[in-house]
Protein backbone atom coordinates (compact mmCIF):
# COMPACT_ATOMS: atom_id res chain seq x y z
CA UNK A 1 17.29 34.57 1.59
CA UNK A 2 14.80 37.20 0.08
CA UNK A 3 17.35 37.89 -2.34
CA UNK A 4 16.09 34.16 -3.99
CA UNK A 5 13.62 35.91 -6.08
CA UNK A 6 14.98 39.11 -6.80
CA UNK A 7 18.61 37.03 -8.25
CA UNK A 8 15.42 35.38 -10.50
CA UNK A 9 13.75 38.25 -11.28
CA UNK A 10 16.89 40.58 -12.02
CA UNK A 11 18.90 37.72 -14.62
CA UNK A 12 15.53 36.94 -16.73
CA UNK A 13 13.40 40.16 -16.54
CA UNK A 14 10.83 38.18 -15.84
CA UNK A 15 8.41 39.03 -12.77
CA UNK A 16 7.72 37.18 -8.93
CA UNK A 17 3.81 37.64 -8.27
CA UNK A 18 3.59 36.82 -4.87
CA UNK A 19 0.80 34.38 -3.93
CA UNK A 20 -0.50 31.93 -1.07
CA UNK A 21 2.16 29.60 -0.23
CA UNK A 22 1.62 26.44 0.79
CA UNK A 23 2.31 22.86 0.44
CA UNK A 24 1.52 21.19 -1.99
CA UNK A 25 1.68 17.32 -0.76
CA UNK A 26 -1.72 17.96 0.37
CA UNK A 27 -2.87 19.16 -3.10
CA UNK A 28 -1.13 17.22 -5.63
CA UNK A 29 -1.41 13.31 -5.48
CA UNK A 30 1.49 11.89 -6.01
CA UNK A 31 1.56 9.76 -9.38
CA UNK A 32 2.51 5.93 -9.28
CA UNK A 33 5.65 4.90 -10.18
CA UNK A 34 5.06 2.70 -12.30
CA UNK A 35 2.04 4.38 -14.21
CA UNK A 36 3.93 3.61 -17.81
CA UNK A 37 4.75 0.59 -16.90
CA UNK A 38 4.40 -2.42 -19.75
CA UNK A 39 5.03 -5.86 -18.71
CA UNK A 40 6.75 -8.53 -20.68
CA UNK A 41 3.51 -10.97 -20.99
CA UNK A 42 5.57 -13.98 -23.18
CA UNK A 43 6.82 -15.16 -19.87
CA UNK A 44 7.73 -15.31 -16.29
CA UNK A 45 10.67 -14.03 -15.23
CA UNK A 46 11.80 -16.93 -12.39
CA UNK A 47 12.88 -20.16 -12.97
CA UNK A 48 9.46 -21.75 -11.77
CA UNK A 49 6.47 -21.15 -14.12
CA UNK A 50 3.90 -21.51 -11.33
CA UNK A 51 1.17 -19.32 -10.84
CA UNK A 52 1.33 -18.40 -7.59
CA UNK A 53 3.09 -19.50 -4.57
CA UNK A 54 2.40 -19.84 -0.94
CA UNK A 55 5.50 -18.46 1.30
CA UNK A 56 6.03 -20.63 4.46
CA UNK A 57 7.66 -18.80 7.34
CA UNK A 58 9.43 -21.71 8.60
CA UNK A 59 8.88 -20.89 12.01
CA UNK A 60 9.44 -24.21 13.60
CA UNK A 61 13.58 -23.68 12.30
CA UNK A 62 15.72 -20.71 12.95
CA UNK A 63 13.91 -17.41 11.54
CA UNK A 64 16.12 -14.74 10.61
CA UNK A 65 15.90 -11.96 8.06
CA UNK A 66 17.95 -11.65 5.10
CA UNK A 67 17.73 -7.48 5.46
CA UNK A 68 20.19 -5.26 7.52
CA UNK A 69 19.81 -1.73 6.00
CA UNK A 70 17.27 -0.23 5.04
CA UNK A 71 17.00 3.25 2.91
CA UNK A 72 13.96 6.02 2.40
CA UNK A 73 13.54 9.08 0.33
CA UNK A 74 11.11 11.92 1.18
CA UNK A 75 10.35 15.24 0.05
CA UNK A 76 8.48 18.40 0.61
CA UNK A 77 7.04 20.50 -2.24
CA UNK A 78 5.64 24.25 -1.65
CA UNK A 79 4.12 26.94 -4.26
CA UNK A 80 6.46 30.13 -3.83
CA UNK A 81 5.50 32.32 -6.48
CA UNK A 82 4.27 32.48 -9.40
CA UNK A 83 6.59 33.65 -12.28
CA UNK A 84 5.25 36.16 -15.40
CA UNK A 85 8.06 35.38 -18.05
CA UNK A 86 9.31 37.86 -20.64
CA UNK A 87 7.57 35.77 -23.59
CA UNK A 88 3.94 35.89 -21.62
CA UNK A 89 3.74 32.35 -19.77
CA UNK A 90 2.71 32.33 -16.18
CA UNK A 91 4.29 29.82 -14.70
CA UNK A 92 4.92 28.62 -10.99
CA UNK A 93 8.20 28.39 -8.98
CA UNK A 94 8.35 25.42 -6.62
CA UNK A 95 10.79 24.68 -3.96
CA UNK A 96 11.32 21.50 -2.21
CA UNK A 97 13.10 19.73 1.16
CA UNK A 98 14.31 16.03 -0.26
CA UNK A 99 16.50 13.79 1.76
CA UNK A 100 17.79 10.54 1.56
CA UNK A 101 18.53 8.10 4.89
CA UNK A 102 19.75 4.77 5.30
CA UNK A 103 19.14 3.05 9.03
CA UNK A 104 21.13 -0.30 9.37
CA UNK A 105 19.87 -3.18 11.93
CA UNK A 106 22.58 -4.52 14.23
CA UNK A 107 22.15 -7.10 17.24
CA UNK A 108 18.04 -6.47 16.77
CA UNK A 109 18.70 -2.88 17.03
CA UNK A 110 18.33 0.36 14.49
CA UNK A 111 20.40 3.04 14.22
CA UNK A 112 20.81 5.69 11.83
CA UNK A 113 23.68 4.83 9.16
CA UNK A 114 23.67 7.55 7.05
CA UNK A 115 21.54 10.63 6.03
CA UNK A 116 21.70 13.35 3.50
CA UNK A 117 19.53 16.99 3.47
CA UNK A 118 18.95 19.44 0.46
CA UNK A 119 16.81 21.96 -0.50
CA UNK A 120 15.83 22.94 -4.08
CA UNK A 121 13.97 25.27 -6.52
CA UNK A 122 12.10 24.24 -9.92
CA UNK A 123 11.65 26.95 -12.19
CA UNK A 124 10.72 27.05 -15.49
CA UNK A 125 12.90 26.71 -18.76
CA UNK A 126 12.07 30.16 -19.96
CA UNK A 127 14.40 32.51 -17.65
CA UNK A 128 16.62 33.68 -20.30
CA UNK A 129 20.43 32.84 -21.29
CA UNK A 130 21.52 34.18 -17.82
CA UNK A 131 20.49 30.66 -16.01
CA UNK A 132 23.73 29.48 -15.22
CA UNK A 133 24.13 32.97 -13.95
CA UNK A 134 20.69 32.78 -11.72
CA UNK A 135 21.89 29.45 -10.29
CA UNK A 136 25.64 30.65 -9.58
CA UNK A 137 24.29 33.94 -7.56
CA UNK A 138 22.07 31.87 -5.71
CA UNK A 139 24.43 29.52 -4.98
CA UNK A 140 26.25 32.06 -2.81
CA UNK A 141 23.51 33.18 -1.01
CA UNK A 142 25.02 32.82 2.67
CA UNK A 143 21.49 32.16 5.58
CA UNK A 144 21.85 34.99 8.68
CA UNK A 145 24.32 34.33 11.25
CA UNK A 146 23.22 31.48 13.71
CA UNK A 147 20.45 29.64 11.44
CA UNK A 148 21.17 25.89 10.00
CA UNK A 149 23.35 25.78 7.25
CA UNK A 150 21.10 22.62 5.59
CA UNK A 151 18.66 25.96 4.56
CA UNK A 152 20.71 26.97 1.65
CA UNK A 153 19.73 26.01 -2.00
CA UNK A 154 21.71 22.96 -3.09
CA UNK A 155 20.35 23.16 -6.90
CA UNK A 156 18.07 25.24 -8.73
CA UNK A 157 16.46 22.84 -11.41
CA UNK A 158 14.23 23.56 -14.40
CA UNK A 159 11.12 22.04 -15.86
CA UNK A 160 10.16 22.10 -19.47
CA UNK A 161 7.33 24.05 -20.52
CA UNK A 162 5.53 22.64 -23.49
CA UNK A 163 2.76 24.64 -25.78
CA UNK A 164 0.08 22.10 -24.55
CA UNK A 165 1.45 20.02 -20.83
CA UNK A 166 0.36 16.91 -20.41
CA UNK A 167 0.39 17.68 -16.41
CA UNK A 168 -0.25 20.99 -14.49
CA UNK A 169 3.04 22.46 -14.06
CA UNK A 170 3.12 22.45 -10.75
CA UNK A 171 3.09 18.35 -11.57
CA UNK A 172 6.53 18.95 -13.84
CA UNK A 173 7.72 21.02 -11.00
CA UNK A 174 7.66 18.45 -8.85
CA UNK A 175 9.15 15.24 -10.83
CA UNK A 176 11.84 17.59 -11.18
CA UNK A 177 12.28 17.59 -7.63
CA UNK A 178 11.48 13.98 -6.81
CA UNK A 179 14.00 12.54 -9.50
CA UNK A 180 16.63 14.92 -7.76
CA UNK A 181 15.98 12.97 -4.72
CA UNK A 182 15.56 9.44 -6.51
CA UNK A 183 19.37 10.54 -7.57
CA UNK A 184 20.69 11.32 -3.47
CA UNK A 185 19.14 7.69 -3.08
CA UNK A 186 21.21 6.21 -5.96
CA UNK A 187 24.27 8.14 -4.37
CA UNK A 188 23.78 5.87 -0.94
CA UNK A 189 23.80 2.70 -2.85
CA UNK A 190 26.52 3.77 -5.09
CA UNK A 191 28.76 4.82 -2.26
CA UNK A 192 27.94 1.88 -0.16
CA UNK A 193 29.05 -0.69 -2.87
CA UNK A 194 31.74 1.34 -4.03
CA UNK A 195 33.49 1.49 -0.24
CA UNK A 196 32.09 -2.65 0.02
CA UNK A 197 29.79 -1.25 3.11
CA UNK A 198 26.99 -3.42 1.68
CA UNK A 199 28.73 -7.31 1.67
CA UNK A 200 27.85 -9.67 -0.38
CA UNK A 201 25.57 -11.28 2.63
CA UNK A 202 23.66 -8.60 2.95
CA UNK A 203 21.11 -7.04 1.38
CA UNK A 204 19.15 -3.55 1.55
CA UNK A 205 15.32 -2.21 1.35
CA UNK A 206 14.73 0.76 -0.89
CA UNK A 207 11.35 2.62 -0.46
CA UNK A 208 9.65 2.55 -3.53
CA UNK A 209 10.44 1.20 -7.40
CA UNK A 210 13.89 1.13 -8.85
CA UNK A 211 12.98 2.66 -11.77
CA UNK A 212 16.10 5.05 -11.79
CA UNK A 213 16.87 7.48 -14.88
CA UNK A 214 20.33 7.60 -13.39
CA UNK A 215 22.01 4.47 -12.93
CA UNK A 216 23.13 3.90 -16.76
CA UNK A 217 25.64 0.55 -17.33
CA UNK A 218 25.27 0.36 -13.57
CA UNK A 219 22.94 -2.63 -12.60
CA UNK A 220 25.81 -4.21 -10.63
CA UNK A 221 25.77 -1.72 -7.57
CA UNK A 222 21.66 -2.88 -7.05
CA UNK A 223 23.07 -7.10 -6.71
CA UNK A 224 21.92 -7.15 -3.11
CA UNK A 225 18.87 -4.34 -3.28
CA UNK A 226 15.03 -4.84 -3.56
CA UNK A 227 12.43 -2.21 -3.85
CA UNK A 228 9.60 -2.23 -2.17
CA UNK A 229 6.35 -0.13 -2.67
CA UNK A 230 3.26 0.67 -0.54
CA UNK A 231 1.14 2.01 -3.52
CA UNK A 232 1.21 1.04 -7.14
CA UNK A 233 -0.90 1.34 -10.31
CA UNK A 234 -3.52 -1.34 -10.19
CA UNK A 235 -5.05 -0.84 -13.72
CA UNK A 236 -1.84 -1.96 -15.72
CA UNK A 237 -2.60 -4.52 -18.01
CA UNK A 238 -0.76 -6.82 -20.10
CA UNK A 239 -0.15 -9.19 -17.65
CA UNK A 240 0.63 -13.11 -18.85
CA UNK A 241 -2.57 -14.32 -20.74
CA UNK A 242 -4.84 -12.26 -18.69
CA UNK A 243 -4.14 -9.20 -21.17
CA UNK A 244 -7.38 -7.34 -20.95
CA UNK A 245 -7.65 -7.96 -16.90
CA UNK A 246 -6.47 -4.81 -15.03
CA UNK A 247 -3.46 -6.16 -12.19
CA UNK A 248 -5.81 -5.23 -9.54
CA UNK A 249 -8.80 -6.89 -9.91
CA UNK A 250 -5.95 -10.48 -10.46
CA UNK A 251 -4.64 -9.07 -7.15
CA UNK A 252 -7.49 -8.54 -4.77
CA UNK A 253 -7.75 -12.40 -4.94
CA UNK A 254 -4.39 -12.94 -3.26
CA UNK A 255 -4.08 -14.58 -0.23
CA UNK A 256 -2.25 -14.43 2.51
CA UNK A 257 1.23 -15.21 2.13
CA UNK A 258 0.92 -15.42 -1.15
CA UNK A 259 3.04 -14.05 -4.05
CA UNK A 260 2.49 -13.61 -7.62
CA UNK A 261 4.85 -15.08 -10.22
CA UNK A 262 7.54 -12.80 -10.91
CA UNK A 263 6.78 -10.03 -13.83
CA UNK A 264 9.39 -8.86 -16.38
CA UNK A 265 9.68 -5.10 -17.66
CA UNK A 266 12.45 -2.92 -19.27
CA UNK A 267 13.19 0.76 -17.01
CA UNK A 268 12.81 4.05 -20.30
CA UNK A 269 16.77 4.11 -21.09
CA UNK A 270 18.81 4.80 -24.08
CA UNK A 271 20.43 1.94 -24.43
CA UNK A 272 20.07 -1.14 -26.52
CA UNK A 273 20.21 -3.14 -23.49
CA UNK A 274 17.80 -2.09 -20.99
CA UNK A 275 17.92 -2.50 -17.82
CA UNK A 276 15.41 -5.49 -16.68
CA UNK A 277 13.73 -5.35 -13.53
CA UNK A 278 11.48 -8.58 -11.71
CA UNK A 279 8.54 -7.70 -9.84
CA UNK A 280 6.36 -9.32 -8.38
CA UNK A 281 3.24 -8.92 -5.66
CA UNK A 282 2.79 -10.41 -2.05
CA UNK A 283 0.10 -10.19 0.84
CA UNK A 284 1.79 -9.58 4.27
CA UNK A 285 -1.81 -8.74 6.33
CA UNK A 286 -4.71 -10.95 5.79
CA UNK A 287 -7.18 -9.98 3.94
CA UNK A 288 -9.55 -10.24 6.90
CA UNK A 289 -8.31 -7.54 8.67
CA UNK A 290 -8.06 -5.29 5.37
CA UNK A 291 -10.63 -2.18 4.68
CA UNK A 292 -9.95 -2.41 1.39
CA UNK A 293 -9.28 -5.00 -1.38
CA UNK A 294 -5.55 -4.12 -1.62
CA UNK A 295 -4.44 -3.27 1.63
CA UNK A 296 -1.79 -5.29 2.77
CA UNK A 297 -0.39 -6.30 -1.04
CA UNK A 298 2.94 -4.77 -1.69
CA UNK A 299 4.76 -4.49 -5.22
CA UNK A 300 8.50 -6.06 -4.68
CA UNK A 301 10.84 -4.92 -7.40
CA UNK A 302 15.23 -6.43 -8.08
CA UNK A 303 16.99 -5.80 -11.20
CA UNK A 304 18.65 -8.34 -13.06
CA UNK A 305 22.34 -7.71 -12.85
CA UNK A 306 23.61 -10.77 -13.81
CA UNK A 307 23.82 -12.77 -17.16
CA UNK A 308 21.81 -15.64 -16.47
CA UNK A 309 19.18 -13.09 -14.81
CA UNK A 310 18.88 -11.13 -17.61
CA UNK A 311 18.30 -14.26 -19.91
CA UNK A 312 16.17 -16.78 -17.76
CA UNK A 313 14.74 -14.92 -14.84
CA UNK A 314 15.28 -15.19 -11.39
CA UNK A 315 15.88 -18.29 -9.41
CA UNK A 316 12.57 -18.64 -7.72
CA UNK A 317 14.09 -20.13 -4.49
CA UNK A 318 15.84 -16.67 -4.45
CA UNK A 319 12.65 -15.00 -4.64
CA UNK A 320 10.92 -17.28 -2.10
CA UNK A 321 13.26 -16.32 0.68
CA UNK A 322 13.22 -12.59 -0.05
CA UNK A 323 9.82 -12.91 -0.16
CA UNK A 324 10.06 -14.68 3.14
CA UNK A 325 12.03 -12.39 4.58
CA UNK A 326 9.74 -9.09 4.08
CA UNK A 327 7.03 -10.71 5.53
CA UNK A 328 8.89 -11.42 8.54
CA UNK A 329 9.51 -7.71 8.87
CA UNK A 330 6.10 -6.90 8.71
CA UNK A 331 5.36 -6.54 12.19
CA UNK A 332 5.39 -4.52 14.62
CA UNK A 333 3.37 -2.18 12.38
CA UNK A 334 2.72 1.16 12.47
CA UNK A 335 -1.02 1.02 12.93
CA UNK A 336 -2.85 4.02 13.92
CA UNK A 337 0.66 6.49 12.94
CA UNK A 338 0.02 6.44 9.68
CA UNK A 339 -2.86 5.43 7.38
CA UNK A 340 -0.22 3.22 4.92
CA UNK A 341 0.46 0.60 8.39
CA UNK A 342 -1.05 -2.44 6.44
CA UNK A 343 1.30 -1.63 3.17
CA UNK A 344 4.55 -0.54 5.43
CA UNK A 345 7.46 -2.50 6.00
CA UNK A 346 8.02 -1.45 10.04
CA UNK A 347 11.79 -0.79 9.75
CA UNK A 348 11.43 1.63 6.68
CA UNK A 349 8.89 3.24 8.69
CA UNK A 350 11.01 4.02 11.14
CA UNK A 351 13.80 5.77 8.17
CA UNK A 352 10.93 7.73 6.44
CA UNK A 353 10.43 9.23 10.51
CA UNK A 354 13.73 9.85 10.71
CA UNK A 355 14.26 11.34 7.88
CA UNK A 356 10.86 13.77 8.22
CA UNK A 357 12.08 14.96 11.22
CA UNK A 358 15.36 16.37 9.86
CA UNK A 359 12.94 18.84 7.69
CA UNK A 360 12.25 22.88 9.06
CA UNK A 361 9.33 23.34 9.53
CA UNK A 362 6.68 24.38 6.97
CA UNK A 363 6.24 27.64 8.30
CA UNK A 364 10.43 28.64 8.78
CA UNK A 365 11.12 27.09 5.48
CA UNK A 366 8.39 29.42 3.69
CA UNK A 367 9.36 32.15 5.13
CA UNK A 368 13.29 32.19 3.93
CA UNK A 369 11.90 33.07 0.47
């Protein structure tokens, strides 16, 4: 698997400098989702206009949950080298383990549905016209006899280099990488709808937003899917009247149980119709128990997928028993396995440990380049 770099260095006459490798998860924040994010602030999106509402769990009548699978993406980034090209620029080569699993929730039990495993490079855009060449060499690269067969390079992907970055390009490197394994997620939902696996009467938890670059003139495969993430950008603005107030300081103020009104923004797309997604905000710890102001408030995200969605908003009753629902998967929590318990939803805990453990190690993976 040596033979990585040389295939690179060989097709673009460019030179590997080797360098300290490492991971860098514990170096590069990861950015929010939605840090572009612009609200619609004419309106709510649900067909309620109240300000905030107060979710009752019910628990005097049956309690059930409206969720039976429940999907995660992860990923691993590492520096490998870094890369002198033939036009000057010196420029670093990432690689990456992403994966995609969906757990599903039968008779109070969870098992592993389905899971998916690849491992990728990010290099820059300045290795010549032999890419396609670089990617189909390494592409045959075969791992010694006896080792995993999930240790070969599914893609190599490139990252643009601009005269003056915006990010560090170690940052480019890496949304490379994570849209690759927003994409395997997308394939699970696609697949699942496509072979009717998810029914109409139930519905799935995606880790995260659903802002997908991939899923043009689809909305229909996300009818019966909700995102749902742990950490979000609380200085967006824009929001109803309040247009100067940053989203966190309108947040901290929740309650428990509570839920903001639902939000309205258009996903970046090419289209003339975008696709709309609803989000909206609810406490599911209370704020008693919280270190900090937003602990315990977690962003909930659906698309619109149908017509009267996409021109009036949600139906709020809709939105109460999803709403309902999440907070009635809060528990058991994670608390003391991971420092995101009071923002984790327990079940997609449980896929995001699953999936981690399918990873090599950081040392073994290192070392096949």
């Amino acid at each position: 698997m040596r033979k990585i770099l040389k295939i690179i260095e060989d097709y673009s006459g460019g030179t590997c400098y080797q360098t300290d490798r490492f991971t860098l998860d514990h170096f590069v924040p990861p950015e929010y989702q939605d840090k572009d994010e612009v609200f619609a602030s004419d309106k709510i999106f649900e067909t309620d206009n109240q300000k905030r509402e107060n979710i009752s769990l019910n628990m005097n009548g049956s309690v059930f949950s409206l969720f039976d699978f429940f999907l995660d993406g992860s990923r691993r980034v590492y520096k490998i080298v870094d890369f002198g090209t033939t036009d000057g620029k010196f420029l670093p080569i990432v690689a990456g383990q992403i994966g995609a699993a969906i757990c599903h929730r039968q008779n109070k039990k969870l098992k592993k549905y389905q899971m998916v495993r690849e491992n990728v490079i990010a290099v820059p855009d300045r290795l010549g016209d032999d890419f396609d060449k670089i990617v189909e060499e390494i592409s045959k690269l075969k791992l010694p006899k006896g080792k995993s067969k999930s240790l070969s390079i599914a893609h190599v992907l490139k990252y643009t280099v601009k005269t003056k970055p915006e990010r560090p390009f170690e940052n480019l490197a890496i949304a490379k990488i994570q849209n690759r394994m927003y994409n395997l997620e997308v394939e699970l939902i696609r697949e699942m709808v496509h072979s009717h696996k998810l029914k109409t009467d139930q519905m799935l938890i995606i880790d995260g937003s659903l802002q997908f670059s991939s899923v043009e003139n689809e909305d229909h495969i996300f009818q019966n899917v909700i995102g749902i993430s742990k950490s979000f950008n609380p200085n967006l603005q824009g929001i109803l009247k309040t247009k100067n107030k940053q989203i966190g300081s309108y947040l901290a103020n929740l309650e428990f149980q509570e839920r903001t009104p639902v939000f309205v923004y258009e996903s970046e797309s090419k289209r003339k119709r975008k696709t709309k997604i609803g989000a909206w905000y609810l406490r599911i710890h209370p704020k008693n128990l919280m270190k900090k102001p937003l602990d315990g408030v977690i962003k909930i995200e659906k698309i619109a997928t149908t017509r009267d969605e996409k021109n009036e908003g949600f139906d709020s009753e809709m939105i109460n028993e999803i709403s309902r629902s999440i907070l009635l998967e809060r528990n058991v929590t994670c608390y003391g396995n991971d420092d995101r318990w009071a923002n984790h939803i327990y079940p997609i805990y449980l896929t995001e440990l699953l999936l981690k453990n399918s990873f090599a190690s950081d040392t073994f993976f290192l070392n096949i380049f």
